[in-house]
C-alpha atoms as a PDB file:
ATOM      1  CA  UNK A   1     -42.792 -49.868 -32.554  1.00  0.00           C
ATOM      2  CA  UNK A   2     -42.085 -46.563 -31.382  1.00  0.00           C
ATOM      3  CA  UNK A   3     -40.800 -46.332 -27.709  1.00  0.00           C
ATOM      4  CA  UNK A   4     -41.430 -42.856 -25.943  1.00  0.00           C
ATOM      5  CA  UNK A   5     -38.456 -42.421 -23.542  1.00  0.00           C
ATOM      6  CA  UNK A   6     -39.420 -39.117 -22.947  1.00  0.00           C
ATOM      7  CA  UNK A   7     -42.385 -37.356 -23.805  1.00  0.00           C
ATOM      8  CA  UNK A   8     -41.356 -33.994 -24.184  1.00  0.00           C
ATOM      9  CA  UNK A   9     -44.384 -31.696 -23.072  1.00  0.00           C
ATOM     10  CA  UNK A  10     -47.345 -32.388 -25.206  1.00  0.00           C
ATOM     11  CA  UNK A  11     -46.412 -34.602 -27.909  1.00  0.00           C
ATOM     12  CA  UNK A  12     -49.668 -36.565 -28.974  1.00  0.00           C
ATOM     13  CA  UNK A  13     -50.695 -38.306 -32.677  1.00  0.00           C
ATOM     14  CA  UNK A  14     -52.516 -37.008 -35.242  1.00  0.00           C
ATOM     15  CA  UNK A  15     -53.748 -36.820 -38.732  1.00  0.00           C
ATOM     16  CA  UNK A  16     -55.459 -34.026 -40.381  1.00  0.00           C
ATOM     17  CA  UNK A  17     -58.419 -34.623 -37.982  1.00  0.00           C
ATOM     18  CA  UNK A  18     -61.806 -36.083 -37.054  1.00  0.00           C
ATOM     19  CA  UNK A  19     -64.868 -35.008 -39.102  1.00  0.00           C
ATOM     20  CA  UNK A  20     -68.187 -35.841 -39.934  1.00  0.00           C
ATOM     21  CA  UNK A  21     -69.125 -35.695 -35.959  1.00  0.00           C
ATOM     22  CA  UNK A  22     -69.603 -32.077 -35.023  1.00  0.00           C
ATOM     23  CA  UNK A  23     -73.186 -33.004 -34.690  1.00  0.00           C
ATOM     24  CA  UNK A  24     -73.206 -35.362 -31.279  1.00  0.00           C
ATOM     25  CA  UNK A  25     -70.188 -32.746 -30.195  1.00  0.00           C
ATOM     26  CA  UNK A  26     -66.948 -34.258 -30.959  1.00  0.00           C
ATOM     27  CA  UNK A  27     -64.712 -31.843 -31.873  1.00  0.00           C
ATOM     28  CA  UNK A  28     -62.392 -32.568 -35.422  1.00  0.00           C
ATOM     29  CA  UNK A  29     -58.694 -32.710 -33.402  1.00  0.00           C
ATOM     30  CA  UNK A  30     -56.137 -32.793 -35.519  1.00  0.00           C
ATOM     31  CA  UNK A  31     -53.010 -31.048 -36.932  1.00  0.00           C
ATOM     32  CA  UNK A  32     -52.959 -27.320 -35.442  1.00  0.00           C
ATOM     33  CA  UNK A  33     -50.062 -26.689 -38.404  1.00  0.00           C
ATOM     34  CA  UNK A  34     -51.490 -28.859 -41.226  1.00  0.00           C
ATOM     35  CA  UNK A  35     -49.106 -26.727 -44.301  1.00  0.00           C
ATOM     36  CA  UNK A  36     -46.511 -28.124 -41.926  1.00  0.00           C
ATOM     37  CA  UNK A  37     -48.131 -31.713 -41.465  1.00  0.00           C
ATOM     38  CA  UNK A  38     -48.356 -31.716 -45.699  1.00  0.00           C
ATOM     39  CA  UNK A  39     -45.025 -31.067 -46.568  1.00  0.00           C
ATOM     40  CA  UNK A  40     -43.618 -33.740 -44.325  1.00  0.00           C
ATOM     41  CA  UNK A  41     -45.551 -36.427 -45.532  1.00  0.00           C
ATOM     42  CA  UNK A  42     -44.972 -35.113 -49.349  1.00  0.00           C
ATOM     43  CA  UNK A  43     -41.268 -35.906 -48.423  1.00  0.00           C
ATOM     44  CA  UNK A  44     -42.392 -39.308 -47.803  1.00  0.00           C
ATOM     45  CA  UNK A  45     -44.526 -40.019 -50.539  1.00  0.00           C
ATOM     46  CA  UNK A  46     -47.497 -40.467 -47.938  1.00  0.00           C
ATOM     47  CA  UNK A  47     -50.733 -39.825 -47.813  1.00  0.00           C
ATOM     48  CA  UNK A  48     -51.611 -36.591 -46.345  1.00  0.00           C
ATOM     49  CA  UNK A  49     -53.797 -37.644 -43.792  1.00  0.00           C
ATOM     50  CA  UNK A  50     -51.083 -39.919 -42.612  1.00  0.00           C
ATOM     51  CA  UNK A  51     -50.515 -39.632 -39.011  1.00  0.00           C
ATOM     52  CA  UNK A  52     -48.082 -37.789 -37.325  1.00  0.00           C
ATOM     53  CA  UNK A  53     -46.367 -36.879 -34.518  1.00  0.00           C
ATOM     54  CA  UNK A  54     -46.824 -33.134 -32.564  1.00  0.00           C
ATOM     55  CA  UNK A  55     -44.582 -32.088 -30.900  1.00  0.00           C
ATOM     56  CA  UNK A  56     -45.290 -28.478 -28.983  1.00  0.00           C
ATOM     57  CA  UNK A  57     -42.173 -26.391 -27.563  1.00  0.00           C
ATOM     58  CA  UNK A  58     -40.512 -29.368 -25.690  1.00  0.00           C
ATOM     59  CA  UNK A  59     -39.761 -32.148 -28.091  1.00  0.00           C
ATOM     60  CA  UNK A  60     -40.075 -35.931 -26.544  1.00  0.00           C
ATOM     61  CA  UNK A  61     -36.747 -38.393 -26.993  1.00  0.00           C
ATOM     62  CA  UNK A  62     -37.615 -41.647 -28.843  1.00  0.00           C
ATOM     63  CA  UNK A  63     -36.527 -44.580 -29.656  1.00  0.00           C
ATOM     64  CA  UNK A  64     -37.480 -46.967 -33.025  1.00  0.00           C
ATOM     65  CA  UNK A  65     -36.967 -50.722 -32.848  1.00  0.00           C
ATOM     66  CA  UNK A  66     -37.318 -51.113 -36.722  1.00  0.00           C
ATOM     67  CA  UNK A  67     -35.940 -49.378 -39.706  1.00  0.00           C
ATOM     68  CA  UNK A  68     -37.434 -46.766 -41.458  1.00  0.00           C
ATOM     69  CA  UNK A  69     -37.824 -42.955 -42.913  1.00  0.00           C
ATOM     70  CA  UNK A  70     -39.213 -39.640 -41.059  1.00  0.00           C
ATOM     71  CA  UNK A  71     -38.921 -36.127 -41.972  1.00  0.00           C
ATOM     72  CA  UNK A  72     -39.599 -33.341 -39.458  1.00  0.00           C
ATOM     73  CA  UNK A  73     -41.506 -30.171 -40.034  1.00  0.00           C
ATOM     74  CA  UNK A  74     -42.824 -27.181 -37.950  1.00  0.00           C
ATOM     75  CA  UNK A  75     -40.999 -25.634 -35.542  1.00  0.00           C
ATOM     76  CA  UNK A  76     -37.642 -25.568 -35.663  1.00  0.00           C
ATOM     77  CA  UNK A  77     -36.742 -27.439 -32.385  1.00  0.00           C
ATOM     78  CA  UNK A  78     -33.272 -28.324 -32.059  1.00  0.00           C
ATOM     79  CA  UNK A  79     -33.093 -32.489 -33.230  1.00  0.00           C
ATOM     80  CA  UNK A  80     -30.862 -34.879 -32.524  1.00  0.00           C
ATOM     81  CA  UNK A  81     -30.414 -38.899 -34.106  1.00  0.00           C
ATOM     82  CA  UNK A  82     -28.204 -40.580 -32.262  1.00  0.00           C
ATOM     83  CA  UNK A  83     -26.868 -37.112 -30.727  1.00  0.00           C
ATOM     84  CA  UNK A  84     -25.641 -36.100 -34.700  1.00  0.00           C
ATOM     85  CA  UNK A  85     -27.586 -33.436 -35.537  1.00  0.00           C
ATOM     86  CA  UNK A  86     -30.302 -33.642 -38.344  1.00  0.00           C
ATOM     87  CA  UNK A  87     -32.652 -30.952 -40.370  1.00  0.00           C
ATOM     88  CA  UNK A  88     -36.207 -30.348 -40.976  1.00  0.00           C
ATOM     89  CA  UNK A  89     -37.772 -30.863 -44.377  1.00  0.00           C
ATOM     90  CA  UNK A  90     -35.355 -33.719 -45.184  1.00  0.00           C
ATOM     91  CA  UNK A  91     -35.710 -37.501 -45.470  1.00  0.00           C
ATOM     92  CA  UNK A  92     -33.837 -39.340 -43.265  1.00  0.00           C
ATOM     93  CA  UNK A  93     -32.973 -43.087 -42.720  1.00  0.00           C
ATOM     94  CA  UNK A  94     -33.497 -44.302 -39.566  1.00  0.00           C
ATOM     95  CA  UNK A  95     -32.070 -48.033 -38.346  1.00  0.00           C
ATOM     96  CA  UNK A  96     -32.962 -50.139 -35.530  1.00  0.00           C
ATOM     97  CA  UNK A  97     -32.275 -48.209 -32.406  1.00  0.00           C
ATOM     98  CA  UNK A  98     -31.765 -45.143 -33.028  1.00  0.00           C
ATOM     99  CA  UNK A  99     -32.615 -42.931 -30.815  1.00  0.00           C
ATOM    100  CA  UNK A 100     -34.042 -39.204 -31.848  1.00  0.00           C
ATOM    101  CA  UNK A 101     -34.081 -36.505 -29.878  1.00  0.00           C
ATOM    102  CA  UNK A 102     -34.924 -32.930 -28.909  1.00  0.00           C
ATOM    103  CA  UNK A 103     -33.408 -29.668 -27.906  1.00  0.00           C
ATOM    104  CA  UNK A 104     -33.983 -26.191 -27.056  1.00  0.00           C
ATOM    105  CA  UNK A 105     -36.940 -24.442 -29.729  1.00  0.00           C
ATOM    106  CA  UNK A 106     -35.441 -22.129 -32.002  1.00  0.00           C
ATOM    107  CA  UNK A 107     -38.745 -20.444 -34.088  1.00  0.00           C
ATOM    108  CA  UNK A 108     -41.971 -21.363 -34.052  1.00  0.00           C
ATOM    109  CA  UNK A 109     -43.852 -23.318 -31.350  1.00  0.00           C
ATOM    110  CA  UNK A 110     -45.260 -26.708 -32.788  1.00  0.00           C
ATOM    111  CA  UNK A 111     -42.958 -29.710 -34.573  1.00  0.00           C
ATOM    112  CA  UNK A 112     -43.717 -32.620 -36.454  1.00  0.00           C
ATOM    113  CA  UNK A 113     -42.432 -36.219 -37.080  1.00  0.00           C
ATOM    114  CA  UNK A 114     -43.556 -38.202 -40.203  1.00  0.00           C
ATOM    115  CA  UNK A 115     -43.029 -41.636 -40.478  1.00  0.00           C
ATOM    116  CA  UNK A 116     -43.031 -43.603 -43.666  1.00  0.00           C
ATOM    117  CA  UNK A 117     -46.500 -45.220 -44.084  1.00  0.00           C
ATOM    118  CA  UNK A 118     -47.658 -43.251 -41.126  1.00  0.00           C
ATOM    119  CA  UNK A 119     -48.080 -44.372 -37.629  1.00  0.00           C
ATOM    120  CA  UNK A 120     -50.814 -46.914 -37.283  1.00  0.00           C
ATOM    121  CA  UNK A 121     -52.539 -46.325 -33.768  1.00  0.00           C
ATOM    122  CA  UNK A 122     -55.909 -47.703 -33.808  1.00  0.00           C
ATOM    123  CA  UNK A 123     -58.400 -45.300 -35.629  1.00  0.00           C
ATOM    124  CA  UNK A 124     -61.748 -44.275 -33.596  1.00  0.00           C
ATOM    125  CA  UNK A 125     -64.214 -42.733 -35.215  1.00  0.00           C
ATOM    126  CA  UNK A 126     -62.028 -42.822 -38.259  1.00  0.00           C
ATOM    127  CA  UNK A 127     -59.302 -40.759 -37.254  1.00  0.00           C
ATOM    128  CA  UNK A 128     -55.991 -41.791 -35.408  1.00  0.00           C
ATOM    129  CA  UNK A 129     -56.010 -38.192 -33.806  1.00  0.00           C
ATOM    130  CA  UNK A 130     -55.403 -37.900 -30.057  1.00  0.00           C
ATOM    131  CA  UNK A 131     -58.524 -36.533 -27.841  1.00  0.00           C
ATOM    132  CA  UNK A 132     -59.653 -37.568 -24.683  1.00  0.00           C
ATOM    133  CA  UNK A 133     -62.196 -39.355 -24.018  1.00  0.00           C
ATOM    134  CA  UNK A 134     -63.049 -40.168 -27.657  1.00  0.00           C
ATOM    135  CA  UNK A 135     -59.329 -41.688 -27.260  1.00  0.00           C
ATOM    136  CA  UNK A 136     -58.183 -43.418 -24.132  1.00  0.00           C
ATOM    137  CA  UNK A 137     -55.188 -40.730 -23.546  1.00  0.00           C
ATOM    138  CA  UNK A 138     -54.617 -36.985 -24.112  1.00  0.00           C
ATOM    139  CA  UNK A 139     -51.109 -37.465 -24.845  1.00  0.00           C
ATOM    140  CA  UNK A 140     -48.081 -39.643 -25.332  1.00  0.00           C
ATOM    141  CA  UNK A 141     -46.645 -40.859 -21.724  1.00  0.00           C
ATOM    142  CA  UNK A 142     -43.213 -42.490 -20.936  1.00  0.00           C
ATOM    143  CA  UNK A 143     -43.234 -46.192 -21.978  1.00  0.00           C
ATOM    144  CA  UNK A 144     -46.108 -45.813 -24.951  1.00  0.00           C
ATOM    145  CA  UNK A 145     -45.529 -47.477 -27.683  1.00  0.00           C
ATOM    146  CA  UNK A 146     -46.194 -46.284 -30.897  1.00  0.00           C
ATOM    147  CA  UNK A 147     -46.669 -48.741 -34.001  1.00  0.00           C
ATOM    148  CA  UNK A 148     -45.295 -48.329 -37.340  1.00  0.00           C
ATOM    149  CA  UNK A 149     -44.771 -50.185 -40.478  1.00  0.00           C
ATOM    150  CA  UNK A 150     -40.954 -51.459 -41.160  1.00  0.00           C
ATOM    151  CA  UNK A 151     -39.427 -50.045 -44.207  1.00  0.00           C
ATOM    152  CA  UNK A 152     -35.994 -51.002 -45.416  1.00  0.00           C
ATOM    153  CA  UNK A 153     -34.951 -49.843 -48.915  1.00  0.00           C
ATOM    154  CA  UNK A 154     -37.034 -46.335 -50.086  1.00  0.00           C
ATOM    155  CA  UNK A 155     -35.547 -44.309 -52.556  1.00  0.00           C
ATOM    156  CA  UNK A 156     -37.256 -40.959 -51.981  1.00  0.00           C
ATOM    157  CA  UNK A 157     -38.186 -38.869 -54.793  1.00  0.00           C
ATOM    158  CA  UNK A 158     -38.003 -35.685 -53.038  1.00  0.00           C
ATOM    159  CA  UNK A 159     -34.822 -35.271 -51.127  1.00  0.00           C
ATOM    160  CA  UNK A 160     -35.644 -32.090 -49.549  1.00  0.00           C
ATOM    161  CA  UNK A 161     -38.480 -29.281 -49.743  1.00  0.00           C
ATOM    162  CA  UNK A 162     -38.499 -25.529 -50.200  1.00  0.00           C
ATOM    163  CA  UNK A 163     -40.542 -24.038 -47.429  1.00  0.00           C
ATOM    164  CA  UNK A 164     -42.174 -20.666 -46.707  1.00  0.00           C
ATOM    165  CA  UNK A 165     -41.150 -19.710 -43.478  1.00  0.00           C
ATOM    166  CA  UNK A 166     -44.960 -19.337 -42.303  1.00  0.00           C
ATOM    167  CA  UNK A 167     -44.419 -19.400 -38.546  1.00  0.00           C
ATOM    168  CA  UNK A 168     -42.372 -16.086 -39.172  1.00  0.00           C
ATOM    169  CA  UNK A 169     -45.296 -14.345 -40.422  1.00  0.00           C
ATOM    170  CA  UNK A 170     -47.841 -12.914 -37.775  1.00  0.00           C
ATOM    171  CA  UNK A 171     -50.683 -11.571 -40.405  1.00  0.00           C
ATOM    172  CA  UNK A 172     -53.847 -13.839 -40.279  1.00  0.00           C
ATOM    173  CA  UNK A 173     -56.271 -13.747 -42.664  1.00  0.00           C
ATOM    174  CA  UNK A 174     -59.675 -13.434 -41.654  1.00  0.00           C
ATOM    175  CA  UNK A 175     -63.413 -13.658 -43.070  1.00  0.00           C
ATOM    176  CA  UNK A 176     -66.491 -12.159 -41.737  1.00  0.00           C
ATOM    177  CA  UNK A 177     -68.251 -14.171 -39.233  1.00  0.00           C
ATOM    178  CA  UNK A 178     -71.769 -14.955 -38.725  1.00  0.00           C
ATOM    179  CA  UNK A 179     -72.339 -11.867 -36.359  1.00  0.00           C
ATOM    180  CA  UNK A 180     -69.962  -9.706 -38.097  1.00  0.00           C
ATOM    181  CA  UNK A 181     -72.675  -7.088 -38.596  1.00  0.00           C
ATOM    182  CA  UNK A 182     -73.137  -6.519 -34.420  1.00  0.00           C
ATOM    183  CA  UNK A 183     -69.454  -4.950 -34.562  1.00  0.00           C
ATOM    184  CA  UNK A 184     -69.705  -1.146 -34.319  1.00  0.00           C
ATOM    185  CA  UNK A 185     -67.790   0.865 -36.178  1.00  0.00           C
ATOM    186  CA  UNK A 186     -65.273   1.697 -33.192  1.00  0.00           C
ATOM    187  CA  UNK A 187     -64.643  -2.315 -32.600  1.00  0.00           C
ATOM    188  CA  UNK A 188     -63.650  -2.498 -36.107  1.00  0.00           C
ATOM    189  CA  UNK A 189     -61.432   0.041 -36.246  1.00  0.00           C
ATOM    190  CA  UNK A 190     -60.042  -1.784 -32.869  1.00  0.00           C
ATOM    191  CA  UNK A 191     -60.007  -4.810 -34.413  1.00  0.00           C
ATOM    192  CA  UNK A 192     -57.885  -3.794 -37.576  1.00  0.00           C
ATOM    193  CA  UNK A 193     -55.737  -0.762 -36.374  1.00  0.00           C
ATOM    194  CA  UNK A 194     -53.696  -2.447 -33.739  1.00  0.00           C
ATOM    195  CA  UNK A 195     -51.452  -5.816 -33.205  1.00  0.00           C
ATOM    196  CA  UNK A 196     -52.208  -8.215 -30.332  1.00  0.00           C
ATOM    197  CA  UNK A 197     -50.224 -10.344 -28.261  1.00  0.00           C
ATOM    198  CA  UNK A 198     -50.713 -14.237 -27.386  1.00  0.00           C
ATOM    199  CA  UNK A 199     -51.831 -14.426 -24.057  1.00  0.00           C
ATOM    200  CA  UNK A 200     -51.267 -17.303 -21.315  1.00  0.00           C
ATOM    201  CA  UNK A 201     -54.210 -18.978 -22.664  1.00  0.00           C
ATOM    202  CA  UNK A 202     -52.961 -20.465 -25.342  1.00  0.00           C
ATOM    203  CA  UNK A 203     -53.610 -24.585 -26.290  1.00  0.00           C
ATOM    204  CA  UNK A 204     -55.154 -26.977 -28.540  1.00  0.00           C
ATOM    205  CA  UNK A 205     -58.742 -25.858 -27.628  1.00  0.00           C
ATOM    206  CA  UNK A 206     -58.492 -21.921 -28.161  1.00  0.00           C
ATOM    207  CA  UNK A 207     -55.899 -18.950 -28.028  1.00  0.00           C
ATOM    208  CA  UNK A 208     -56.808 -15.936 -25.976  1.00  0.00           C
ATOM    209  CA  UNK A 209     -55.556 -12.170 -27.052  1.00  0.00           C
ATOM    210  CA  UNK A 210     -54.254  -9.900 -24.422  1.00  0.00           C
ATOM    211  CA  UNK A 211     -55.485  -6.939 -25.532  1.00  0.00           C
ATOM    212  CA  UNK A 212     -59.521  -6.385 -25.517  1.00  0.00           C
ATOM    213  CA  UNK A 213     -61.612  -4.092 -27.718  1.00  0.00           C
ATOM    214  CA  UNK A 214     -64.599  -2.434 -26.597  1.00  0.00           C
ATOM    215  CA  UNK A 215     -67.051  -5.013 -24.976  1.00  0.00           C
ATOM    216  CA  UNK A 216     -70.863  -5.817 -26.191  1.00  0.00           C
ATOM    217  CA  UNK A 217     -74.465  -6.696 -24.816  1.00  0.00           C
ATOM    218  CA  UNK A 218     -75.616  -9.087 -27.241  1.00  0.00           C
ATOM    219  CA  UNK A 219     -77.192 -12.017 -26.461  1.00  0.00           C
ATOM    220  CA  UNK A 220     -77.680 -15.050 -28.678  1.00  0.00           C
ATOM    221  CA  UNK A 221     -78.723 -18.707 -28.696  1.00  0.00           C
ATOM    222  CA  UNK A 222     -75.910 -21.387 -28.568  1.00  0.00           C
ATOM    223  CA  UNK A 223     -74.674 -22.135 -32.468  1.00  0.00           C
ATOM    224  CA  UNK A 224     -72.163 -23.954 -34.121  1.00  0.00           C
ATOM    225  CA  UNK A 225     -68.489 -23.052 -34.156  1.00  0.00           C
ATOM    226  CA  UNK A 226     -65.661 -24.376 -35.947  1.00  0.00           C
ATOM    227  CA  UNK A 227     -61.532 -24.485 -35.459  1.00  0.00           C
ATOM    228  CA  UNK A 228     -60.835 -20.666 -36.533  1.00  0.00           C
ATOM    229  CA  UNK A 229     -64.100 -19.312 -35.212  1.00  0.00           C
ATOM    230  CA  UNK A 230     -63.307 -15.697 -33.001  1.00  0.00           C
ATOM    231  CA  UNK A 231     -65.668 -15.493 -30.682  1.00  0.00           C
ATOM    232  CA  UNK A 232     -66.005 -11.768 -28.895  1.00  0.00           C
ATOM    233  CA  UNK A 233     -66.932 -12.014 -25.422  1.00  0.00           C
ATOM    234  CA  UNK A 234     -69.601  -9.213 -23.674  1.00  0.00           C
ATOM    235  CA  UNK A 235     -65.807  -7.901 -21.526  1.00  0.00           C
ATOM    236  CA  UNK A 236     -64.454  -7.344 -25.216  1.00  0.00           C
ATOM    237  CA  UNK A 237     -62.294 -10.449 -25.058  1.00  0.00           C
ATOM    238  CA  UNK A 238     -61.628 -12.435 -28.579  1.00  0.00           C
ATOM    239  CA  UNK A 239     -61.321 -16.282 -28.054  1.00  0.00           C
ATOM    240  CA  UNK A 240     -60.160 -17.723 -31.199  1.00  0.00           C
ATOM    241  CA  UNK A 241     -61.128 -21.533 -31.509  1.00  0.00           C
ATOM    242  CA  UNK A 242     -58.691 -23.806 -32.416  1.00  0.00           C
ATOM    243  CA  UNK A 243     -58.530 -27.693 -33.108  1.00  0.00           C
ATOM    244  CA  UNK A 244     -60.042 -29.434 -30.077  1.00  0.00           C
ATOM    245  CA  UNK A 245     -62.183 -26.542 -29.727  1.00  0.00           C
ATOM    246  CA  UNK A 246     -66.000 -26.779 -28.939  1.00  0.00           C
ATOM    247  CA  UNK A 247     -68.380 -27.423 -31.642  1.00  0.00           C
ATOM    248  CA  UNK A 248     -70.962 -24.981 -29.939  1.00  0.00           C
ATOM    249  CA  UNK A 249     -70.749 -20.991 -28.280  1.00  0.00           C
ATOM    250  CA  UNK A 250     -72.508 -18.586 -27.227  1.00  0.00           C
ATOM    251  CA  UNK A 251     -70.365 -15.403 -27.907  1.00  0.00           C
ATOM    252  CA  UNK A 252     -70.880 -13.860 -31.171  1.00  0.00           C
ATOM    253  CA  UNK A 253     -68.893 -14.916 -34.334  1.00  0.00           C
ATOM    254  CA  UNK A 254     -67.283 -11.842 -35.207  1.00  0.00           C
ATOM    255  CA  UNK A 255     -64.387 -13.358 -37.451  1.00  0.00           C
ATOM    256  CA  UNK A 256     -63.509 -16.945 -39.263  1.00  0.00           C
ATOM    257  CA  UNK A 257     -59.683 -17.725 -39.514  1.00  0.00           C
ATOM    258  CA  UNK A 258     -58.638 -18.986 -42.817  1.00  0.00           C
ATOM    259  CA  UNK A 259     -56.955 -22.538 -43.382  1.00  0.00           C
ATOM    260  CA  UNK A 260     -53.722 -21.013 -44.020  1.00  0.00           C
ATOM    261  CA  UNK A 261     -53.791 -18.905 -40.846  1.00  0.00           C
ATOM    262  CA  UNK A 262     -54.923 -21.352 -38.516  1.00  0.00           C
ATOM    263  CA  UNK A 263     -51.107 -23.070 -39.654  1.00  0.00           C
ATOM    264  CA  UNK A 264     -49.714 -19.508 -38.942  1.00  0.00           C
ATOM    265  CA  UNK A 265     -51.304 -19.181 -35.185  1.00  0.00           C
ATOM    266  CA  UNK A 266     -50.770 -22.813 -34.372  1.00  0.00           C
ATOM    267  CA  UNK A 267     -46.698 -21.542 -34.625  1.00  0.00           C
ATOM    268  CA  UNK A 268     -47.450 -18.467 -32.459  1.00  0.00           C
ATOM    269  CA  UNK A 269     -46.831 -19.134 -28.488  1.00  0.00           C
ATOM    270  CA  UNK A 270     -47.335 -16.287 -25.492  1.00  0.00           C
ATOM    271  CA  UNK A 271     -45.942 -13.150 -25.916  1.00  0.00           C
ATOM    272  CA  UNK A 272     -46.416 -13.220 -29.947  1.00  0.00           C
ATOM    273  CA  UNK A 273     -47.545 -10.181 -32.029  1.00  0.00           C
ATOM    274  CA  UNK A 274     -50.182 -10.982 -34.970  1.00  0.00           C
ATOM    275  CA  UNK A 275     -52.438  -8.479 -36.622  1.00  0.00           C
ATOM    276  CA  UNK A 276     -56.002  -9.757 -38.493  1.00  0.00           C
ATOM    277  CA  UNK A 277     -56.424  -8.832 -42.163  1.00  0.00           C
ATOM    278  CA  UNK A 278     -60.066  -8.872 -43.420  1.00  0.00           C
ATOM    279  CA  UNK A 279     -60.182 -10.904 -46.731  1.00  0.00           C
END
C-alpha cells in the first residue's frame, strides 16, 4: 500500500479516463496532461492506461510499505525520496519506507507519479479515475491508502526519456466547432489576434479566459460537449471544457481543443498567457 501522509492540494488517481458513458451523463475524468501520463508509464514498461497519481501545484508526501519503481512526469514540482532529491522522467527504485515528497512548483502546474504495474484502486465503471459520486471520494485524504503491486528486481529498458517541454508552450491548437459559423467576422478576428490570460476559474471541470470578445444572442437547444469543447457565452465569455467537464451545454461550440493541447492547458495555471491557432 500507499500511505498518504499528506495530501498535497488535489492529488487524486487516474488513468486515461472513463468512456463509453457520456450518454446517462458521466463525464470521462481522467488525466488533464495525458503526453505527460504516457511517457511515465513508457518508463515503466506499463500500460498506458495504467493509473496514476495527479498531483496539481502542491504535491502530497507519501509513504510506500513495499518495494517498487515510479517515475514522475508533469510539472516540475520540487521532489524529494527520503529528503535526497530525485528527477522527473527517470526510473527510480523505491524500498520499503521510503518516504517521497514534495516541494515548491517550479514550471508547469500538474505532476504525476507512476507506479510499476499501476495502482490498483477498485475500477467503477471501468476506470480507476477519481470523480465524485461515480467514486466514493473527490480526492486523496490523509490516512488513504493506496494499493499497489510489490515489485523487487526490474531492470528497466528505458532509463530515462527525452521530453518536449510542452507546458512551456502556450499555443493551442484548435478546430472549428459545431457553431463555428455564428462567429462574426469581428469575434474572429478577436479570437485569433490577441493572447488571453488564465483566469481564477481554473479546475478539472473547465478553465475560464479573462479577457472576453464581443458577446452573442444565439440561442440553442442543450447538445453534447466533450473535454476541449469552448463554449462562448451570450457576455462574450469562452469556457473551455476540460476533463470532468459536463457532457451537455447550452452555449455555442465555437472551438474544439486538440488532444495535444488539452496536455498543454492542463500545465497552464492563473495568470498564464496562451493564444488559439485554428488548424
Amino acid at each position: 500500500m500507499l500511505k498518504v501522509l499528506k495530501p498535497g492540494l488535489y492529488t487524486t488517481v487516474q488513468d486515461l479516463g472513463r468512456y463509453g458513458h457520456r450518454d446517462i451523463g458521466v463525464p470521462i475524468a481522467g488525466a488533464m496532461d495525458v503526453e505527460s501520463v504516457k511517457k511515465a508509464n513508457l518508463l515503466l514498461e506499463n500500460d498506458e492506461n495504467d493509473a496514476v497519481l495527479e498531483i496539481t501545484m502542491t504535491g502530497p508526501t507519501l509513504q510506500f510499505d513495499t518495494d517498487t519503481y515510479i517515475s514522475l512526469s508533469g510539472a516540475h514540482i520540487v521532489a524529494t525520496l527520503n529528503n535526497e532529491p530525485i528527477d522527473n522522467y527517470s526510473v527510480i527504485k523505491i524500498g520499503k519506507g521510503d518516504i517521497l515528497s514534495y516541494g515548491r512548483l517550479e514550471l508547469g502546474f500538474r505532476g504525476y507519479i507512476a507506479i510499476k504495474g499501476g495502482f490498483q484502486t477498485k475500477k467503477v465503471l471501468d476506470s480507476r479515475s477519481q470523480f465524485y459520486p461515480v467514486t466514493k471520494s473527490a480526492r486523496l485524504k490523509d490516512g488513504d491508502e493506496v494499493p499497489y503491486s510489490e515489485t523487487k528486481n526490474y531492470e528497466p529498458k528505458i532509463s530515462e526519456v527525452k521530453i518536449e517541454e510542452h507546458f512551456e508552450n502556450n499555443i493551442l491548437k484548435v478546430y472549428k466547432g459545431p457553431e463555428f459559423s455564428l462567429l462574426s467576422d469581428g469575434q474572429l478576428t478577436e479570437i485569433f489576434a490577441k493572447p488571453y490570460t488564465v483566469s481564477k476559474e481554473n479546475n478539472r471541470m473547465a478553465y475560464q479566459l479573462s479577457e472576453l470578445i464581443s458577446g452573442h444572442s444565439h440561442s440553442m437547444l442543450t447538445s453534447g460537449t466533450l473535454p476541449g469543447t469552448i463554449q462562448l457565452t451570450p457576455a462574450g465569455r469562452m469556457i473551455i471544457l476540460m476533463k470532468d467537464g459536463q457532457t451537455t451545454g447550452g452555449y455555442p461550440r465555437i472551438l474544439q481543443l486538440s488532444e495535444e493541447s488539452i496536455s498543454v492547458l492542463a500545465q497552464k495555471k492563473y495568470g498564464d498567457e496562451l493564444k488559439f491557432k485554428l488548424v
